[in-house]
N, C-alpha and C. Protein backbone atom coordinates (compact mmCIF):
# COMPACT_ATOMS: atom_id res chain seq x y z
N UNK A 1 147.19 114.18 125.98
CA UNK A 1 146.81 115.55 125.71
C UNK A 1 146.99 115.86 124.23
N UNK A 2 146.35 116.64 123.80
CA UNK A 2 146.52 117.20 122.24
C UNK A 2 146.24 118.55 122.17
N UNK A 3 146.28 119.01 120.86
CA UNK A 3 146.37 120.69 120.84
C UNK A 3 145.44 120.75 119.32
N UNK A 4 144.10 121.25 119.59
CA UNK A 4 143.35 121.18 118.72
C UNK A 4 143.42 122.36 117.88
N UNK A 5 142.70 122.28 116.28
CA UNK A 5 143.25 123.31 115.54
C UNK A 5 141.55 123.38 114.58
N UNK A 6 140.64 124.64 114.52
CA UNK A 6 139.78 124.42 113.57
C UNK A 6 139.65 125.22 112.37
N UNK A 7 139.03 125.39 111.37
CA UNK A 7 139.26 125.56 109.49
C UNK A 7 138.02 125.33 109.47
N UNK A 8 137.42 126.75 108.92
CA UNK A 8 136.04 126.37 108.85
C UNK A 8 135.64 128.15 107.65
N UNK A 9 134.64 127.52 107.17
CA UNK A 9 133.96 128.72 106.08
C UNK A 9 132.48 129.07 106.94
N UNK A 10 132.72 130.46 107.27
CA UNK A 10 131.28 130.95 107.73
C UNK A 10 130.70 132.14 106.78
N UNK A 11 129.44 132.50 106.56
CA UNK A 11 129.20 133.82 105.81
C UNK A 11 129.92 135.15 105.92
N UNK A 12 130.43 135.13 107.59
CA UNK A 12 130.48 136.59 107.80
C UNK A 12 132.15 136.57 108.58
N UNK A 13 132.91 137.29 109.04
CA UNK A 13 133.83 137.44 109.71
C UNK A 13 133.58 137.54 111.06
N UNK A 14 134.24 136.56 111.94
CA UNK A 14 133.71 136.64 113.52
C UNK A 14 134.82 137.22 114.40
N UNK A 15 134.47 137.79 115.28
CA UNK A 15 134.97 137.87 116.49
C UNK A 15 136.33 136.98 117.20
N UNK A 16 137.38 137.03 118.03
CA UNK A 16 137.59 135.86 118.39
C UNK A 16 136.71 135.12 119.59
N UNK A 17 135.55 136.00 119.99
CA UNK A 17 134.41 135.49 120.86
C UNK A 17 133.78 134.75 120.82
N UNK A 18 133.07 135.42 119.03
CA UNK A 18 132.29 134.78 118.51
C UNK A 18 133.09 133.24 117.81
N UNK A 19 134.01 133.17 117.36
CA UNK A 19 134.61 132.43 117.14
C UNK A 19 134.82 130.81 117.91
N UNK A 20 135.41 131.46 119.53
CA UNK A 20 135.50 130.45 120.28
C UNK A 20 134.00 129.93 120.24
N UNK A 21 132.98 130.68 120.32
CA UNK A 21 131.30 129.69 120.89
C UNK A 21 131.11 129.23 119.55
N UNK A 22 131.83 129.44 118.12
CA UNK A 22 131.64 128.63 117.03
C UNK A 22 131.96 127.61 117.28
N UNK A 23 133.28 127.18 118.00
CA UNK A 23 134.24 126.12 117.95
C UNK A 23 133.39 125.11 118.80
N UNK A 24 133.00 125.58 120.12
CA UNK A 24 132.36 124.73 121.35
C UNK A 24 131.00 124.26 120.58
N UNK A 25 130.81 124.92 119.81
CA UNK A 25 128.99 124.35 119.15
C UNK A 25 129.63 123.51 118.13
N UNK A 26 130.45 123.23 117.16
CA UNK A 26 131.20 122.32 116.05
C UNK A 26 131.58 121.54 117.49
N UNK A 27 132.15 121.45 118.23
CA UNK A 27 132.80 120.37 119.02
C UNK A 27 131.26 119.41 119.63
N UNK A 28 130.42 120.83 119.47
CA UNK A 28 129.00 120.05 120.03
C UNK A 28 128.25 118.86 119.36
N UNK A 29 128.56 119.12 117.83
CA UNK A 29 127.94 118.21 116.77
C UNK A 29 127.28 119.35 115.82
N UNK A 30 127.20 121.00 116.31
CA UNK A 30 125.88 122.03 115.91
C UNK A 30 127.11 122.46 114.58
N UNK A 31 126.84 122.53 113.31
CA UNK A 31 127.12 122.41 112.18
C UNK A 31 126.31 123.73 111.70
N UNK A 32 125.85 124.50 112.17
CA UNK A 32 124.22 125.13 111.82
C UNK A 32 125.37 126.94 111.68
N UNK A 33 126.20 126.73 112.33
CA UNK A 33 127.08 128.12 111.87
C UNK A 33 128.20 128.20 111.36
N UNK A 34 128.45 127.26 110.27
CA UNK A 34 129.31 127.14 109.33
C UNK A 34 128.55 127.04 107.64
N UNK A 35 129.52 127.37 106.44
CA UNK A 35 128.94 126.97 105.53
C UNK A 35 129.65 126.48 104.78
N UNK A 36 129.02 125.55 103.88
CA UNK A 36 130.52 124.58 102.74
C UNK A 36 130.49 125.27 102.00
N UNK A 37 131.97 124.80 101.89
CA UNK A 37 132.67 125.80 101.22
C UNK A 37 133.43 124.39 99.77
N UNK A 38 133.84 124.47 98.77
CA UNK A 38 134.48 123.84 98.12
C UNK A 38 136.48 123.99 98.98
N UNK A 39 136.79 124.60 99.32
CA UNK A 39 137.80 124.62 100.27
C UNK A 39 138.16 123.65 101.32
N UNK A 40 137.27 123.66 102.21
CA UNK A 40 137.17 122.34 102.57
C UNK A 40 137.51 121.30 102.59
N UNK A 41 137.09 120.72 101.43
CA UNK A 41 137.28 119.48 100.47
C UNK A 41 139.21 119.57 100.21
N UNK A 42 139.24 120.35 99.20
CA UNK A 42 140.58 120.95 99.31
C UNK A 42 141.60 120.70 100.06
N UNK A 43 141.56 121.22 101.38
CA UNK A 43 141.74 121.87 102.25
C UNK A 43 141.91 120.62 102.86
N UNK A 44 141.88 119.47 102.86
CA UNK A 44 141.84 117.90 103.74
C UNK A 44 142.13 117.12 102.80
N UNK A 45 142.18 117.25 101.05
CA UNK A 45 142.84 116.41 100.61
C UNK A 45 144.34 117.08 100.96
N UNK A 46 144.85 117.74 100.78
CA UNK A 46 145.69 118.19 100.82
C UNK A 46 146.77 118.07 101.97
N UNK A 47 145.83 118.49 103.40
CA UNK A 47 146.41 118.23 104.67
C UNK A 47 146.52 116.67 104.69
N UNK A 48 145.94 115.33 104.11
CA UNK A 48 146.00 113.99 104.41
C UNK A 48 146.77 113.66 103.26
N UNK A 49 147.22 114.21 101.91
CA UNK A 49 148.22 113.69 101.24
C UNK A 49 149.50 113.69 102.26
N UNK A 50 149.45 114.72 103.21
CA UNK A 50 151.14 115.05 103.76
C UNK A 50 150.99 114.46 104.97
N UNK A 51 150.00 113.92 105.59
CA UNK A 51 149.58 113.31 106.80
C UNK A 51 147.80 112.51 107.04
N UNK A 52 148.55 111.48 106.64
CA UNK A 52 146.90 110.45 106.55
C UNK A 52 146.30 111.00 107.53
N UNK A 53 144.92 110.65 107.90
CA UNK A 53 144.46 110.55 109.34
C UNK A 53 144.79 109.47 109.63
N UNK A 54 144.60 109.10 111.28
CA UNK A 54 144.09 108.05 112.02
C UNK A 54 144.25 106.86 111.28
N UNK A 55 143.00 106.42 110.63
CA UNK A 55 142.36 105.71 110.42
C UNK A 55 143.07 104.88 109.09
N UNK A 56 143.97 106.24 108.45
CA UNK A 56 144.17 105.19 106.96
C UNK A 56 145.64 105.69 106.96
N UNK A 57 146.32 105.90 108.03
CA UNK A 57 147.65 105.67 108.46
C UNK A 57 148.30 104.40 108.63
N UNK A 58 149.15 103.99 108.20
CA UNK A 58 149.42 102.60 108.28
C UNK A 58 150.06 102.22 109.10
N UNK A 59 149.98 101.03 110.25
CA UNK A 59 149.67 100.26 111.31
C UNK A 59 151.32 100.50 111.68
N UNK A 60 152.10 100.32 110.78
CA UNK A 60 153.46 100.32 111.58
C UNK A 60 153.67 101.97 111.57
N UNK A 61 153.27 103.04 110.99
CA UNK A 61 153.55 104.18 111.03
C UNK A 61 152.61 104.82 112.53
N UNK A 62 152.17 104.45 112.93
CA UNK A 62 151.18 105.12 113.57
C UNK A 62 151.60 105.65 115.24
N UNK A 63 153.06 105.42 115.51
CA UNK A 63 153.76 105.81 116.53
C UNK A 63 154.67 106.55 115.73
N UNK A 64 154.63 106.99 114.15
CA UNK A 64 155.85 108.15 113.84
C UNK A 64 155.45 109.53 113.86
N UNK A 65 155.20 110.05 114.93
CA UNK A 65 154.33 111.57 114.89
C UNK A 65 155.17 112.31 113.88
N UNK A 66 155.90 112.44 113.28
CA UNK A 66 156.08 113.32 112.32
C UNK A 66 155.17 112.57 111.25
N UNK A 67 155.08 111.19 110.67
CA UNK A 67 154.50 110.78 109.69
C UNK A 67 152.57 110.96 109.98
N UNK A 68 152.33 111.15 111.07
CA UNK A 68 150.69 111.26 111.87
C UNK A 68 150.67 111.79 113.36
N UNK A 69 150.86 112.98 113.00
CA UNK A 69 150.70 113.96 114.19
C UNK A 69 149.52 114.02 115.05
N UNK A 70 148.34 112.87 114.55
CA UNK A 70 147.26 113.30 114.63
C UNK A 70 147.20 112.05 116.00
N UNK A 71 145.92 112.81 117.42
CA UNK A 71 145.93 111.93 118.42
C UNK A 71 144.20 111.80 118.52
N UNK A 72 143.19 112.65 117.64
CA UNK A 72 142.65 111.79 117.60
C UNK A 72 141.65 112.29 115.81
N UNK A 73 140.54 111.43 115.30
CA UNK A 73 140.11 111.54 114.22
C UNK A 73 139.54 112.84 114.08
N UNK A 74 139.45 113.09 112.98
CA UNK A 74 139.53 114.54 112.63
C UNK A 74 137.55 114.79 112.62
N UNK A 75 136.89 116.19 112.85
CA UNK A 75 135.69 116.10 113.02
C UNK A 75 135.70 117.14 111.87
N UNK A 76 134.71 116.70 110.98
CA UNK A 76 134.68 117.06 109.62
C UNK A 76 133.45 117.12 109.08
N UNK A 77 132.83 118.31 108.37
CA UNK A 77 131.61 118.65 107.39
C UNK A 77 132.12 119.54 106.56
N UNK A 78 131.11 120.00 104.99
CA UNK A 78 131.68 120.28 104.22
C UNK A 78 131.97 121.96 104.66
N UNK A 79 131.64 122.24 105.68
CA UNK A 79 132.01 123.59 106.26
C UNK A 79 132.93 123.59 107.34
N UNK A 80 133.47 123.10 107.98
CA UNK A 80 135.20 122.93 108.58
C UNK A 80 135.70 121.26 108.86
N UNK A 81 136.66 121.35 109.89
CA UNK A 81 137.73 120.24 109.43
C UNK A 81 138.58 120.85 111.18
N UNK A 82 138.32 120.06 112.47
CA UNK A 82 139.12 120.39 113.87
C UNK A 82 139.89 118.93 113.83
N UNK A 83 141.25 119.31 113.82
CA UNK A 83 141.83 118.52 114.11
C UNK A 83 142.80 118.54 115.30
N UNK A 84 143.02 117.75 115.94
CA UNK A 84 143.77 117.58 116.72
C UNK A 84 145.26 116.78 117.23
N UNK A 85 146.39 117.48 117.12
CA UNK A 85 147.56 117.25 117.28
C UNK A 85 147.61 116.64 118.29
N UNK A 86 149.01 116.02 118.94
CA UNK A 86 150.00 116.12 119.54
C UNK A 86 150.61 116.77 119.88
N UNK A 87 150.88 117.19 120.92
CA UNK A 87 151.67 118.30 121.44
C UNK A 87 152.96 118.24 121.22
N UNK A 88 153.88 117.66 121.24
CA UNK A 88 155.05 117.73 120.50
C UNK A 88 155.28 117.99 119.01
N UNK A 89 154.00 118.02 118.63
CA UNK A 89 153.92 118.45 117.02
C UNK A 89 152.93 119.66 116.85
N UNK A 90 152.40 119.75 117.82
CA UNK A 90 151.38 121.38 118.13
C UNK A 90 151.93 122.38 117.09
N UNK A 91 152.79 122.89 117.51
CA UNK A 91 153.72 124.35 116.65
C UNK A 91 153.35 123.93 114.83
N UNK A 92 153.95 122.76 114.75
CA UNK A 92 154.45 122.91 113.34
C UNK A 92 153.23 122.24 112.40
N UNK A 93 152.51 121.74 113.08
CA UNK A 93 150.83 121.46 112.72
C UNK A 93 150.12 122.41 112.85
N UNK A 94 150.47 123.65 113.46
CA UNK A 94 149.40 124.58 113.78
C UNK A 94 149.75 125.54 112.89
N UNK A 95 150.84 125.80 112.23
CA UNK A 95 151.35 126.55 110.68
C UNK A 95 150.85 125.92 109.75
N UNK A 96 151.22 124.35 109.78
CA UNK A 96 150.72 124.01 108.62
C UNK A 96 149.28 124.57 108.04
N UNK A 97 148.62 123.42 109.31
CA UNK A 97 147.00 123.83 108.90
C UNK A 97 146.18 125.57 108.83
N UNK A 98 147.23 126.48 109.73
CA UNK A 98 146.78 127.72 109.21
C UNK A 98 147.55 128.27 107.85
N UNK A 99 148.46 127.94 107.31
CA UNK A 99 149.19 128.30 105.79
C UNK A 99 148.30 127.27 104.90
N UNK A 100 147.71 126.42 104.99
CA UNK A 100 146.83 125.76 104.11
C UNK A 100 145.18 126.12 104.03
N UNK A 101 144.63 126.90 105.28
CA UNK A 101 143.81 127.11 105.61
C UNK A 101 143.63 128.52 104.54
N UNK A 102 144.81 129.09 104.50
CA UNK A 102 144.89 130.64 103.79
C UNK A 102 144.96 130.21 102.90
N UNK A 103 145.62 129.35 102.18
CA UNK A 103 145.73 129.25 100.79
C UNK A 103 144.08 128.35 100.08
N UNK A 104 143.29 127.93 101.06
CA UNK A 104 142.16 127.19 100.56
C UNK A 104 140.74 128.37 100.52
N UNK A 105 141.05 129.50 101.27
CA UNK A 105 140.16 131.06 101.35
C UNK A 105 139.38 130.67 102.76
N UNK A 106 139.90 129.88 103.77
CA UNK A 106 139.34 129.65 104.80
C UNK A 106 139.86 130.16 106.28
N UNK A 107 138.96 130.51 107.12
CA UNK A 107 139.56 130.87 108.49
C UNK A 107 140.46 130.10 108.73
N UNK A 108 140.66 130.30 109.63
CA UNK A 108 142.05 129.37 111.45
C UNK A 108 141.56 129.86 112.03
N UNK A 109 141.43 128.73 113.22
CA UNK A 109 141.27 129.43 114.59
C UNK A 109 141.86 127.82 115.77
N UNK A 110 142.61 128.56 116.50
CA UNK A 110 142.95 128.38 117.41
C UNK A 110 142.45 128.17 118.83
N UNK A 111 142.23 127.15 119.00
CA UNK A 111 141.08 127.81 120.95
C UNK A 111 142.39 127.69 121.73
N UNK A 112 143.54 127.22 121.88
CA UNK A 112 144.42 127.21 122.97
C UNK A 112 144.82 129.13 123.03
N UNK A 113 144.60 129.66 122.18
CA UNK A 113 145.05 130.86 122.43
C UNK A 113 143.95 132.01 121.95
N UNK A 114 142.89 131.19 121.33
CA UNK A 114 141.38 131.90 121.23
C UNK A 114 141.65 132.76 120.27
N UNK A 115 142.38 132.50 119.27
CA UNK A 115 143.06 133.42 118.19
C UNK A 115 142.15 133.00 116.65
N UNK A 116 141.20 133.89 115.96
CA UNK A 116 141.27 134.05 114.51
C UNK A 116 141.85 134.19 113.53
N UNK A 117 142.22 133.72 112.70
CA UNK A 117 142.53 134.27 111.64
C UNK A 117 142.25 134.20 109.97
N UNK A 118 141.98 134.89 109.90
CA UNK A 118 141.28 134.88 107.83
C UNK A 118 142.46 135.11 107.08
N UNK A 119 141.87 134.44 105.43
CA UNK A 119 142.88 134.99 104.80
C UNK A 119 143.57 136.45 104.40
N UNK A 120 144.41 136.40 104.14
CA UNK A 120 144.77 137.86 104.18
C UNK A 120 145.54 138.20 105.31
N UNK A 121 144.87 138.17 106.73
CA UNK A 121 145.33 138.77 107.89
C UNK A 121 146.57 138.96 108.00
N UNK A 122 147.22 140.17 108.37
CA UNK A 122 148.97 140.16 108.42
C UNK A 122 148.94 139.74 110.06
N UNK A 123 149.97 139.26 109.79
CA UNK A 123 150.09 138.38 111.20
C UNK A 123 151.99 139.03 112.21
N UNK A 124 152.07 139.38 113.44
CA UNK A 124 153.23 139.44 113.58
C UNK A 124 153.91 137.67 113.56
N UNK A 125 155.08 138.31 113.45
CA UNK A 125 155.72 136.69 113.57
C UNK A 125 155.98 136.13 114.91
N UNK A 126 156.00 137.46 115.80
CA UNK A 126 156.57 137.14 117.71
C UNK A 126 155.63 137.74 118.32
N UNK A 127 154.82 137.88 119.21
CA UNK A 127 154.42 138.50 120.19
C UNK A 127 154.52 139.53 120.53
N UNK A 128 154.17 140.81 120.70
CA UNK A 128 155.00 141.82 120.94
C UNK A 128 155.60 141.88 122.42
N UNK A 129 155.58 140.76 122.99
CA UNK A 129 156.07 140.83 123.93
C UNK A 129 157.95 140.09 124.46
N UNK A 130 157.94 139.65 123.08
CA UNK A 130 159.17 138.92 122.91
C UNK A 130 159.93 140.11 122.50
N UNK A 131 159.71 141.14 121.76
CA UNK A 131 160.36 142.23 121.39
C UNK A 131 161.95 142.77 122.70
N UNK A 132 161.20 142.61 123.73
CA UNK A 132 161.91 143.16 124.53
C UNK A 132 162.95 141.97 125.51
């Protein structure tokens, strides 16, 4: 199982509706509602300096999920970047890539919890349901 995470530049601000049927059409191969962004680029050197992918992770590292959290190759155009965790590393991969996502001027979005987010967005830190 894994816990997927997507980063993507579109023209306009979506929905988290519109959002999720972004994600299912990028998971589709449909590229046609995103746009590149120089962020991007950015935005994946950055996340693979601190965690190779897959592919150029090295052979004895590749069972150290803190060193490659990643369970499977990352699906990538110059308009987003879905990657997918490990669930034992879900949480702290899913900050990362949304605190890098903000700092590159790019969405987050989440499908396990169907959640948006742009830069800027103030975010609570708990639920408001933990409050109590």
């Amino acid at each position: 199982m894994s816990c997927d995470y997507a980063v993507w530049h579109t023209k306009e601000r979506l929905s988290a509706e519109q959002a999720g049927e972004l994600h299912q059409r990028l998971c589709e191969g449909d590229t046609s509602g995103v746009a590149a962004h120089a962020g991007i680029a950015r935005f994946h050197a950055e996340l693979t300096v601190l965690h190779p992918e897959l592919d150029d992770c090295p052979a004895d590292r590749l069972d150290d999920k803190e060193s490659c959290p990643w369970s499977a190759a990352f699906d990538r155009s110059e308009g987003h970047v879905i990657v997918c965790s490990v669930w034992p590393r879900a949480d702290a991969v899913g900050e990362l890539v949304q605190r890098l996502a903000a700092q590159h001027g790019l969405a987050f979005y989440d499908p396990q919890s169907e959640r948006i987010v742009y830069p800027g967005d103030v975010l609570r830190a708990e639920p408001w349901w933990k409050f109590w």
